[in-house]
N, C-alpha and C. Protein backbone atom coordinates (compact mmCIF):
# COMPACT_ATOMS: atom_id res chain seq x y z
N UNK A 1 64.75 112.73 109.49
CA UNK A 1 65.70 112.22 108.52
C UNK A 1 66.85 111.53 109.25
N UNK A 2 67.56 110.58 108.69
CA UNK A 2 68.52 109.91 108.90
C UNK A 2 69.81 109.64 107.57
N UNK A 3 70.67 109.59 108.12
CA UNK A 3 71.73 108.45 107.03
C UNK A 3 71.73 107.39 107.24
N UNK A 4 71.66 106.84 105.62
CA UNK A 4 72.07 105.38 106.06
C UNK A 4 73.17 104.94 104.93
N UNK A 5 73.72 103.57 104.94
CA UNK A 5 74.73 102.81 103.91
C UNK A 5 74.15 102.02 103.29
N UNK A 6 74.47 102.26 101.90
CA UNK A 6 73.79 102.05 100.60
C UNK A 6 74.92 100.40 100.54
N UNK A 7 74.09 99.72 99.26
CA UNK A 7 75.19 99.05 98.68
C UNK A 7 76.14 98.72 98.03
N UNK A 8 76.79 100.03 98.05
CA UNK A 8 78.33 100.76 97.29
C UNK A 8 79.25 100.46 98.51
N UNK A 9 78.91 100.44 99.67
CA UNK A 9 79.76 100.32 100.87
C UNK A 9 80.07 98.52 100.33
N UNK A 10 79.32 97.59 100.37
CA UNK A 10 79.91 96.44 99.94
C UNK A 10 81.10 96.22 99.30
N UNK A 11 81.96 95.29 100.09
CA UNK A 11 83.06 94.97 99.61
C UNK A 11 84.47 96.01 99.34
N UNK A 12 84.14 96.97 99.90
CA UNK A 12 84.90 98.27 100.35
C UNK A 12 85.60 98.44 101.32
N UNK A 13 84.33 98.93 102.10
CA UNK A 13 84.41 99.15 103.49
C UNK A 13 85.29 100.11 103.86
N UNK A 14 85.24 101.59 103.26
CA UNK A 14 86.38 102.37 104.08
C UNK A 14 85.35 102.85 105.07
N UNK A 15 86.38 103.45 105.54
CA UNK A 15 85.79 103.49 107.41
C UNK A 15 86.58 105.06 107.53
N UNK A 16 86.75 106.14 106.60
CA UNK A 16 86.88 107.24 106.93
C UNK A 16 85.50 108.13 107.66
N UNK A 17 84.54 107.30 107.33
CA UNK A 17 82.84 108.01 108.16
C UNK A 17 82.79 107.59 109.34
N UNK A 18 83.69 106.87 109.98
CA UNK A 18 83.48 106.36 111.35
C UNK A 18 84.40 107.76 112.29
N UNK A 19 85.40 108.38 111.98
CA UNK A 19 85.93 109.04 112.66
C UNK A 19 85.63 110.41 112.59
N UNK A 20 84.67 110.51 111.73
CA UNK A 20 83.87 112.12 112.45
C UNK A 20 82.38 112.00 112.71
N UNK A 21 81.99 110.77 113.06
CA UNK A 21 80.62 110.51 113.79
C UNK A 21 80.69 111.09 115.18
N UNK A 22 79.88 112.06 115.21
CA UNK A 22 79.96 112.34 116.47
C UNK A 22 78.86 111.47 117.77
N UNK A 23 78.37 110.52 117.00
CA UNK A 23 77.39 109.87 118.05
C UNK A 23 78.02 108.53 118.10
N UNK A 24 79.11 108.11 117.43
CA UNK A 24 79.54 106.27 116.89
C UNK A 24 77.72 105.50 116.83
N UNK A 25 77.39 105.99 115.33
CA UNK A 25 76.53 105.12 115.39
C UNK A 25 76.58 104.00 114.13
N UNK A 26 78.16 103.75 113.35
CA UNK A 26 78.83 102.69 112.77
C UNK A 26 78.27 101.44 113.18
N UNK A 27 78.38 100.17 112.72
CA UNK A 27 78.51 99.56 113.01
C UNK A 27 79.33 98.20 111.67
N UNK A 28 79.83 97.62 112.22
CA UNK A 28 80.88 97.02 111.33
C UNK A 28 80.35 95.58 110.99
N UNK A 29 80.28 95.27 109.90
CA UNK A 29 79.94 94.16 109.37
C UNK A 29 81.35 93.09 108.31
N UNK A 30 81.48 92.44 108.32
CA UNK A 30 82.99 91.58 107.43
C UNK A 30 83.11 92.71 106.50
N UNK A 31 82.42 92.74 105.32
CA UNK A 31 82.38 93.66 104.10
C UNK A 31 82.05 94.59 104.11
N UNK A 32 81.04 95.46 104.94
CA UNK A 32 80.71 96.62 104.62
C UNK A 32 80.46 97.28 106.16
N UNK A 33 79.48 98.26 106.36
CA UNK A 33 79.40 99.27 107.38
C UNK A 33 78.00 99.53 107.28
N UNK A 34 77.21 99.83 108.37
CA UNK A 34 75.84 100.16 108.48
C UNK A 34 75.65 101.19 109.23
N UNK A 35 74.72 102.01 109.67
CA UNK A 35 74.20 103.26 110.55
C UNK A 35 73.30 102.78 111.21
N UNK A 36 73.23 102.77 112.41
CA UNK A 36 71.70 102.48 112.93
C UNK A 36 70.99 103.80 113.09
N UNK A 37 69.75 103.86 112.05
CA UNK A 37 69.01 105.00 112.00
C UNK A 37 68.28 105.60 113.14
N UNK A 38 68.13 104.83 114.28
CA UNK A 38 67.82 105.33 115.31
C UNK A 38 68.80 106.37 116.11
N UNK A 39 69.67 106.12 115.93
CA UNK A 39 70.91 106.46 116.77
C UNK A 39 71.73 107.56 115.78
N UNK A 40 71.44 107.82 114.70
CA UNK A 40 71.97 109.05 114.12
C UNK A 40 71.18 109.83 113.92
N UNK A 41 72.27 111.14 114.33
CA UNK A 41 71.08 112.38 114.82
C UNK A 41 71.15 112.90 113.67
N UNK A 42 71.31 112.58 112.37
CA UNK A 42 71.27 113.57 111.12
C UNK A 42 72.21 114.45 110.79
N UNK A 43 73.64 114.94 111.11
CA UNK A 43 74.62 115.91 111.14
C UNK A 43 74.88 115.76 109.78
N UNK A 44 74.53 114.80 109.51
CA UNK A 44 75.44 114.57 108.12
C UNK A 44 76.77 114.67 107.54
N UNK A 45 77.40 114.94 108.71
CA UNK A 45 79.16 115.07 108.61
C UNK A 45 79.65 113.87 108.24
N UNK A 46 78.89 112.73 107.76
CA UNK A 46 79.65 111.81 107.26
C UNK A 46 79.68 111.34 105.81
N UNK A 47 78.79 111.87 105.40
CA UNK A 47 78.36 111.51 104.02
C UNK A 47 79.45 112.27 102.92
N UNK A 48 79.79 113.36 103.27
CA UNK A 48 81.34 113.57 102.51
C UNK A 48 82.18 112.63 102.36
N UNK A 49 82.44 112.27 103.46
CA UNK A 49 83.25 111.28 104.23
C UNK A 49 83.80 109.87 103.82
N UNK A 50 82.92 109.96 102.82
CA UNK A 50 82.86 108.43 101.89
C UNK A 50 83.24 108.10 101.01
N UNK A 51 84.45 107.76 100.44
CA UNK A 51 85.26 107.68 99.24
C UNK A 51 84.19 107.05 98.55
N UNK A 52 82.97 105.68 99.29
CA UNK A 52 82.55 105.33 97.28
C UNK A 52 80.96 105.65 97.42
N UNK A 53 80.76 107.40 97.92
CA UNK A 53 79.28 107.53 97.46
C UNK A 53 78.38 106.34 98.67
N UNK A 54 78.72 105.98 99.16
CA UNK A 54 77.72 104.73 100.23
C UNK A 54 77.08 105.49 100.77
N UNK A 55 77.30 106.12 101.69
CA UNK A 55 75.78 107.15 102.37
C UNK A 55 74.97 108.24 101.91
N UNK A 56 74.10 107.86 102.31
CA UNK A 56 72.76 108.49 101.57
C UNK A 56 71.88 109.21 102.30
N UNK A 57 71.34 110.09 102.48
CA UNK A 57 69.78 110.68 103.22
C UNK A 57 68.50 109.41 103.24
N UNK A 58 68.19 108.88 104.52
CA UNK A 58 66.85 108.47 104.21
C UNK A 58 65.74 108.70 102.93
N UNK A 59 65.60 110.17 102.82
CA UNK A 59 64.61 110.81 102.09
C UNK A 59 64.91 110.54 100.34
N UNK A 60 66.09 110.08 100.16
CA UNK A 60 66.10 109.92 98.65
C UNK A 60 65.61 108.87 98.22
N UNK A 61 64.66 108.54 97.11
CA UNK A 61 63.89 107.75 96.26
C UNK A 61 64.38 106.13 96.73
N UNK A 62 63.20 105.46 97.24
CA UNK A 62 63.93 103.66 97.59
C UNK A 62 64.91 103.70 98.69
N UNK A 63 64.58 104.30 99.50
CA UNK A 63 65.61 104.36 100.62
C UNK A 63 65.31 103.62 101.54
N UNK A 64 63.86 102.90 101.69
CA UNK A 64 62.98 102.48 102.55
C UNK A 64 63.30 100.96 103.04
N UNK A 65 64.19 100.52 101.98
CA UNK A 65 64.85 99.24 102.26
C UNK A 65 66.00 99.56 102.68
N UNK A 66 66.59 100.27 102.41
CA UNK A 66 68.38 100.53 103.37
C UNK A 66 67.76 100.84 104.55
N UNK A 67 66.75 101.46 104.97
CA UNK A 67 66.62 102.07 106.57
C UNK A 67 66.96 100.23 107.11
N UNK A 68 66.02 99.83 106.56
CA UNK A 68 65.57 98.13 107.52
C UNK A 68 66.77 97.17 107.22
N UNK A 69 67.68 97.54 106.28
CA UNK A 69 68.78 96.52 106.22
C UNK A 69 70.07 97.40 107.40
N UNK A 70 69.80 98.61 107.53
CA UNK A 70 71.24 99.15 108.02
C UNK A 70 70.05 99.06 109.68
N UNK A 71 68.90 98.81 109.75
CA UNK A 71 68.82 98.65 111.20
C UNK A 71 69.29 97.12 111.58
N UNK A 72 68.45 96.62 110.92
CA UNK A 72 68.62 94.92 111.08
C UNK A 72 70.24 94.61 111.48
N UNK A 73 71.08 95.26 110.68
CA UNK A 73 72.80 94.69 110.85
C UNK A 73 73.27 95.74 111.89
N UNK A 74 73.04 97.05 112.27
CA UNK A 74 73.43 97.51 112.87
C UNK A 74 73.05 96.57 114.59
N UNK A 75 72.15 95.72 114.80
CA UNK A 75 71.15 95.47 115.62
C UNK A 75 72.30 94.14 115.99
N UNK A 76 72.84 93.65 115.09
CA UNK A 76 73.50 92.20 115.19
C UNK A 76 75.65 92.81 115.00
N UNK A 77 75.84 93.56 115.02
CA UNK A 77 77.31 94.05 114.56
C UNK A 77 77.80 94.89 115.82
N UNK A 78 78.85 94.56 115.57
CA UNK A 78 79.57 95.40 117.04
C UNK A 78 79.72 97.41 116.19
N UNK A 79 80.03 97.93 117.12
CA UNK A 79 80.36 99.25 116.95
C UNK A 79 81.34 99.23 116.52
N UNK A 80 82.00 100.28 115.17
CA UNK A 80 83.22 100.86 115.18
C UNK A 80 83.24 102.43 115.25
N UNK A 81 84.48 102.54 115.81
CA UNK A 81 84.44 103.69 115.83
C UNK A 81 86.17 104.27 115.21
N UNK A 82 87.06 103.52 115.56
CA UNK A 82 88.09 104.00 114.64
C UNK A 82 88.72 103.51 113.05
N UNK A 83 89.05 104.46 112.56
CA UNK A 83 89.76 104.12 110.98
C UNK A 83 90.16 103.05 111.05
N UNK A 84 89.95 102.35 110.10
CA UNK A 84 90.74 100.94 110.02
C UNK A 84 91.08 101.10 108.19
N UNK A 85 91.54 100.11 107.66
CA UNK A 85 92.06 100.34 106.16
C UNK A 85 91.15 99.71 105.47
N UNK A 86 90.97 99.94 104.16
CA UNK A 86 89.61 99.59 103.43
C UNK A 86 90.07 97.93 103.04
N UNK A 87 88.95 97.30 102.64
CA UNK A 87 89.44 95.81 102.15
C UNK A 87 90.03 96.12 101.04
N UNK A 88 91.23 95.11 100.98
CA UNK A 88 91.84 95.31 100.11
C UNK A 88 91.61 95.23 98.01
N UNK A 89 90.15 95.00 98.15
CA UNK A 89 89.58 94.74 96.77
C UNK A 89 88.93 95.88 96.66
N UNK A 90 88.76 96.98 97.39
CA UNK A 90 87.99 98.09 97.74
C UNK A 90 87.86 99.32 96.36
N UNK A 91 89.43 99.27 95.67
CA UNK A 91 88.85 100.16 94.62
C UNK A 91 88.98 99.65 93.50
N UNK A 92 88.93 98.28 93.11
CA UNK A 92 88.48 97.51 92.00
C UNK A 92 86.80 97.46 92.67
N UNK A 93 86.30 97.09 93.52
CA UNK A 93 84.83 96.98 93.74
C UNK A 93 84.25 98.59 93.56
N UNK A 94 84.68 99.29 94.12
CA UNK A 94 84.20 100.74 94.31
C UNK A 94 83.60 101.37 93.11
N UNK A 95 81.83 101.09 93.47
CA UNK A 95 80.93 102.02 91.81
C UNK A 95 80.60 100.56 90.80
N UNK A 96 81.39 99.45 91.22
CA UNK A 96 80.66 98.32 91.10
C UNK A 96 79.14 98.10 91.14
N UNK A 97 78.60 97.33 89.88
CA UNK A 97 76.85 97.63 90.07
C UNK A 97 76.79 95.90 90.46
N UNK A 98 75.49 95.58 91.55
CA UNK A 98 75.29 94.23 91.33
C UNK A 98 76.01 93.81 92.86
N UNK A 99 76.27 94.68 93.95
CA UNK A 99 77.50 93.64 94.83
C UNK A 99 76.55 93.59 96.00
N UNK A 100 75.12 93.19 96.14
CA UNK A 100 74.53 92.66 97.15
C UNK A 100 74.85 90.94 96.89
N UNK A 101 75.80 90.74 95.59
CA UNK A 101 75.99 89.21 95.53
C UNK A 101 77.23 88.94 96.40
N UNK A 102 77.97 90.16 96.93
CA UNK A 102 78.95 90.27 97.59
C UNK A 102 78.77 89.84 99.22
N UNK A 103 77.52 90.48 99.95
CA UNK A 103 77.66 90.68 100.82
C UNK A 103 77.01 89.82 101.95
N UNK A 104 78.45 89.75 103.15
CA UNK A 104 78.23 88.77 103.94
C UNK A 104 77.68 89.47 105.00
N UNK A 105 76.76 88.78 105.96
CA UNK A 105 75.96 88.69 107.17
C UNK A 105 76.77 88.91 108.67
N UNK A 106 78.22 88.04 108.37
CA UNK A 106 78.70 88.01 109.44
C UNK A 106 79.40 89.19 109.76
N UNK A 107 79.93 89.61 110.93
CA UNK A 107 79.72 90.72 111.81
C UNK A 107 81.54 90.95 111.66
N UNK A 108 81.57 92.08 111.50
CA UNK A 108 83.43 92.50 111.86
C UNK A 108 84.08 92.88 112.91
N UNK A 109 85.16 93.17 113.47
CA UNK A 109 85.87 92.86 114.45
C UNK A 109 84.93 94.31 115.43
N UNK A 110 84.56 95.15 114.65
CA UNK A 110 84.57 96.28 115.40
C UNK A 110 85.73 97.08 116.30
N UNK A 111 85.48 98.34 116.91
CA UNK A 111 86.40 98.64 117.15
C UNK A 111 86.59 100.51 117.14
C-alpha cells in the first residue's frame, strides 16, 4: 500500500503533509502536491494532515489512476519538504467538484 494525492489537492495546495513526512516524498507542483508512491513507506502520518481530504490509501476504489498521475508528476517536480502557505483561492476551491480543469503541469518552487 501507498498514499497518494487525489484531485481535491488542486488549486489548494496546503502543504501541512509535507512537514510530518518522515521520508520527504512531496513533491510540489504550481497548484497542487503529489507523493511518489515508490518512495512512501505507508506511515500514513500524513493523511490527517490534510485540511481538504486530498490523500488517500492506494487501496480505495479508482485509485489506480492517482498512483500513475502522482508518479508521473512526482518524476518531473522538485521536492518539498517545508510548510509553505496554501494558494490563496484554497478555501473557496477546497471540496470543489470538477478541478482537474484547474490543474497545471508546471512544477513549483519546491523547497
Amino acid at each position: 500500500m501507498t498514499y497518494i494525492v487525489t484531485e481535491n489537492c488542486i488549486a489548494c495546495k496546503y502543504t501541512d503533509c509535507v512537514e510530518v513526512c518522515p521520508v520527504d516524498c512531496f513533491y510540489e507542483g504550481e497548484n497542487m502536491l503529489v507523493i511518489h508512491p515508490d518512495e512512501c513507506i505507508d506511515c500514513g502520518v500524513c493523511e490527517p494532515e490534510c485540511p481538504a481530504d486530498a490523500i488517500r490509501p492506494d487501496t480505495e476504489p479508482e485509485m489506480e489512476k492517482w498512483v500513475e498521475f502522482n508518479r508521473k508528476y512526482s518524476e518531473m517536480w522538485p521536492v518539498i519538504i517545508t510548510k509553505k502557505d496554501p494558494l490563496p483561492e484554497a478555501d473557496a476551491n477546497d471540496g470543489k467538484p470538477g478541478k482537474m480543469e484547474l490543474f497545471s503541469e508546471n512544477p513549483g518552487e519546491g523547497g
